[in-house]
C-alpha atoms as a PDB file:
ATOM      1  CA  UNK A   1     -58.683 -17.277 -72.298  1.00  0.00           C
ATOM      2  CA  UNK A   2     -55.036 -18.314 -72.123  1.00  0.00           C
ATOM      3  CA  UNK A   3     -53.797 -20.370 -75.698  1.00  0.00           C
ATOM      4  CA  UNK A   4     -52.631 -24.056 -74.936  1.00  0.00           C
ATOM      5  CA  UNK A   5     -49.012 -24.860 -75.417  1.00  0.00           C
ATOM      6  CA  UNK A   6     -47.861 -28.207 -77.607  1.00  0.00           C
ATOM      7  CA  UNK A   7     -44.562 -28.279 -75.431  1.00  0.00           C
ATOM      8  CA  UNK A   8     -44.371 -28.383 -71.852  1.00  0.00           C
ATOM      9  CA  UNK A   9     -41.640 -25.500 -70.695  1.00  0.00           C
ATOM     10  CA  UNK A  10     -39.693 -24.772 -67.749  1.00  0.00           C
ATOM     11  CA  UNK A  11     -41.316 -21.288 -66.806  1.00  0.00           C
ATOM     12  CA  UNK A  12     -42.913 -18.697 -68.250  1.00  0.00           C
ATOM     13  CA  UNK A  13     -40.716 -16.256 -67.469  1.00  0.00           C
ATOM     14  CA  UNK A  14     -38.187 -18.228 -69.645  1.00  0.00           C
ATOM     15  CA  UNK A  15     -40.430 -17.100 -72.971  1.00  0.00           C
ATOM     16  CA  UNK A  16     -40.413 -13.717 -74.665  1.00  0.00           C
ATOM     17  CA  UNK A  17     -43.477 -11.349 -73.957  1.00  0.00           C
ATOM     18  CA  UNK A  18     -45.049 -12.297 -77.617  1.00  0.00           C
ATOM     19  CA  UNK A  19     -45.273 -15.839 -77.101  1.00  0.00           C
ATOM     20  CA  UNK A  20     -49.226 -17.248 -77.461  1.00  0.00           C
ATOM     21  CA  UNK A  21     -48.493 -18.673 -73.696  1.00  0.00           C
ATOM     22  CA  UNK A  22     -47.295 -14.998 -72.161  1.00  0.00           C
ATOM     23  CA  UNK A  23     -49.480 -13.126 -73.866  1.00  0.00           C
ATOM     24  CA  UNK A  24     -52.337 -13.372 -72.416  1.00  0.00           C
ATOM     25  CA  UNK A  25     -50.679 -12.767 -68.233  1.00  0.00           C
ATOM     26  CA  UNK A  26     -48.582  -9.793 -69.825  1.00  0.00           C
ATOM     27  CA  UNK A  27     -51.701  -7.695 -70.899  1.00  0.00           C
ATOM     28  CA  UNK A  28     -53.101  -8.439 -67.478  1.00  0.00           C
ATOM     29  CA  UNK A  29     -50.588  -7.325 -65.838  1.00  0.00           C
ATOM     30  CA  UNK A  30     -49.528  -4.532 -67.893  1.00  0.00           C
ATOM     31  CA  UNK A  31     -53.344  -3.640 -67.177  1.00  0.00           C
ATOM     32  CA  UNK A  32     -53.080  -4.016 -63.583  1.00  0.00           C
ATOM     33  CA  UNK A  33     -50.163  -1.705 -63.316  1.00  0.00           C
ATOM     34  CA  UNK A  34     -51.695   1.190 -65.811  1.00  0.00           C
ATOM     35  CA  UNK A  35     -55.073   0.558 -63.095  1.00  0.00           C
ATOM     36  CA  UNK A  36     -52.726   1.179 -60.269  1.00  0.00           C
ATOM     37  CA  UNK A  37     -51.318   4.001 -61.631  1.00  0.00           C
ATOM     38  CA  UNK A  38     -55.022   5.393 -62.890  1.00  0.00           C
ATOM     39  CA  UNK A  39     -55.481   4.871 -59.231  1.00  0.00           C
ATOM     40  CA  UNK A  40     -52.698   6.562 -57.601  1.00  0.00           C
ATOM     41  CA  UNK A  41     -52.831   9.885 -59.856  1.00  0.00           C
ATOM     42  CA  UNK A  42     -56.560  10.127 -59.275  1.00  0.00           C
ATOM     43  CA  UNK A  43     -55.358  10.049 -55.529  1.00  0.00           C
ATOM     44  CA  UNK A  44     -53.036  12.920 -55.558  1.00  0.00           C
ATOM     45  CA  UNK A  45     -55.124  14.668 -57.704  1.00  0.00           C
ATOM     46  CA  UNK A  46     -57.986  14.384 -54.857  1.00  0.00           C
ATOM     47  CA  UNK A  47     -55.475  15.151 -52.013  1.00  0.00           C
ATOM     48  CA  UNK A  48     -54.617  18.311 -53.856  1.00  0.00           C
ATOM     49  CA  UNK A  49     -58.207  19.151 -54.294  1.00  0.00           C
ATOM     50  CA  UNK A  50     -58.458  18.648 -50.453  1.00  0.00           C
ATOM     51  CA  UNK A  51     -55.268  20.523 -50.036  1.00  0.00           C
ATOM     52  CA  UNK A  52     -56.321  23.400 -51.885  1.00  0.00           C
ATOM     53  CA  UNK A  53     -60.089  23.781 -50.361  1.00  0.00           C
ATOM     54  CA  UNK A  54     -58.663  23.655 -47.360  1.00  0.00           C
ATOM     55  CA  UNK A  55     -55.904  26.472 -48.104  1.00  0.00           C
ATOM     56  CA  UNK A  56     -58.913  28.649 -49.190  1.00  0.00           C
ATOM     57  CA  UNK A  57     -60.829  27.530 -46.357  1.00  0.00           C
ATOM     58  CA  UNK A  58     -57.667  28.771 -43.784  1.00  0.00           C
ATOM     59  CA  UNK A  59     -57.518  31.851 -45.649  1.00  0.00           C
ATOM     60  CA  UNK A  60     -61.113  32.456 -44.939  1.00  0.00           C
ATOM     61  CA  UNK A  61     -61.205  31.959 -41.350  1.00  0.00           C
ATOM     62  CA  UNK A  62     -57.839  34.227 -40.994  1.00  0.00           C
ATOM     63  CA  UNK A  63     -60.207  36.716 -42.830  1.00  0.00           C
ATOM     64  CA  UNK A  64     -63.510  36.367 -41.333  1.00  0.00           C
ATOM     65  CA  UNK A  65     -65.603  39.567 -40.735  1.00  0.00           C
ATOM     66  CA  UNK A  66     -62.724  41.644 -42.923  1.00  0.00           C
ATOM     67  CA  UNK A  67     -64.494  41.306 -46.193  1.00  0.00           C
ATOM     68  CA  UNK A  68     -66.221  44.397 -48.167  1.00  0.00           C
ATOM     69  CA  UNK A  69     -69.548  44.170 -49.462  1.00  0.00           C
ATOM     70  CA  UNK A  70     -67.793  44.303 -52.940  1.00  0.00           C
ATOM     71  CA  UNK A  71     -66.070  40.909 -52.203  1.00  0.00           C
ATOM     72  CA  UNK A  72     -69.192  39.492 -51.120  1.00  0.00           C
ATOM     73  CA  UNK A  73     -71.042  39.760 -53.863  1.00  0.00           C
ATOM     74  CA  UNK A  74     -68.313  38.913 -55.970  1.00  0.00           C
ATOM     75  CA  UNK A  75     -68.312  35.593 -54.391  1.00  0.00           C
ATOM     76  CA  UNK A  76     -71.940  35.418 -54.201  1.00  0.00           C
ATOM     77  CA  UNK A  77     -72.676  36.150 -58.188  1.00  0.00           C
ATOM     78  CA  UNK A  78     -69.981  33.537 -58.962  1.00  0.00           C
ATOM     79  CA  UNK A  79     -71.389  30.705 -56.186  1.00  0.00           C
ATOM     80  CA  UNK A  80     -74.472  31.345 -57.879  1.00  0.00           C
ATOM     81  CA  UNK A  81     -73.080  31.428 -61.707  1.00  0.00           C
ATOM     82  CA  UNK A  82     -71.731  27.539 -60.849  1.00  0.00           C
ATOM     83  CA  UNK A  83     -74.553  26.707 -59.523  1.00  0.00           C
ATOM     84  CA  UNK A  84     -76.704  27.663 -62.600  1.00  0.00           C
ATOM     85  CA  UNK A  85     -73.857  25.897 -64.713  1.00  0.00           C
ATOM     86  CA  UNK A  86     -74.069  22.752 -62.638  1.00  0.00           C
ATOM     87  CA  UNK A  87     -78.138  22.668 -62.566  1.00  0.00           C
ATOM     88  CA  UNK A  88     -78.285  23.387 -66.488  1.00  0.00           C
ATOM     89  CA  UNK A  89     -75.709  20.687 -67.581  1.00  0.00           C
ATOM     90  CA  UNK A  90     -77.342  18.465 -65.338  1.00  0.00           C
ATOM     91  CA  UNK A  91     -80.916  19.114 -65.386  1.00  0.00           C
ATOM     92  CA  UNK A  92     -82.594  16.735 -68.273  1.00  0.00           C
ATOM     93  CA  UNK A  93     -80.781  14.032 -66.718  1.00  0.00           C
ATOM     94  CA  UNK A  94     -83.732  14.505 -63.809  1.00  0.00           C
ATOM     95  CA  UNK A  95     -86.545  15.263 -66.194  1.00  0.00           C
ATOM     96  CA  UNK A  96     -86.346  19.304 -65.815  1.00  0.00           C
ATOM     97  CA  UNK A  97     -85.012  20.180 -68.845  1.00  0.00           C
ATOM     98  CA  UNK A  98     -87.462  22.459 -69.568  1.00  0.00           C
ATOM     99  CA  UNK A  99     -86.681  24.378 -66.278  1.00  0.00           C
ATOM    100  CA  UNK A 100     -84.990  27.544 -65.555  1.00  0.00           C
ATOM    101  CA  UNK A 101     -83.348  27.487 -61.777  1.00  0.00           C
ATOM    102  CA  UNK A 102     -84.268  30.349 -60.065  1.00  0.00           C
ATOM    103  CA  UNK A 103     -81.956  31.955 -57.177  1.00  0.00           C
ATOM    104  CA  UNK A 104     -83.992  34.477 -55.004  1.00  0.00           C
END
């Protein structure tokens, strides 16, 4: 809630940012503008992301049928290692806490 002011004034931009009657529109917008910014970072971080899954995803179609069974199961023991990872640290949340996930 924005304080009253005894005196009538010319503009607000007039007063310094500590005044009761600026206060209160500075921290919004100071808030708005560290939002925006949240925003924007969290933005290029996720067109990064993108970037990069796609970059593997390029180099895995120029490689397609070119892998050795060594590579395979490399990638298959670590796909499966996350997914462990993600069902454990995720699992009570869903009521299976007491489960073990089980990859055949």
């Amino acid at each position: 809630m924005r304080p009253m002011c005894s005196t009538r004034l010319p503009s607000l931009a007039a007063l310094p940012l500590t005044h009761p009657c600026t206060l209160a529109p500075t921290q919004a917008i100071i808030r708005e503008q560290a939002a925006q910014r949240e925003l924007k970072l969290t933005m290029a971080k996720a067109e990064k992301d993108d970037d990069d899954a796609y970059d593997a995803y390029a180099e895995s179609a120029r490689k397609m049928g070119q892998y050795t069974d060594a590579e395979v199961q490399a990638a298959h023991t670590a796909y499966v290692g996350a997914l462990k990872k993600l069902f454990d640290a995720h699992k009570a949340e869903f009521g299976f806490g007491d489960r073990e996930l089980v990859v055949g």
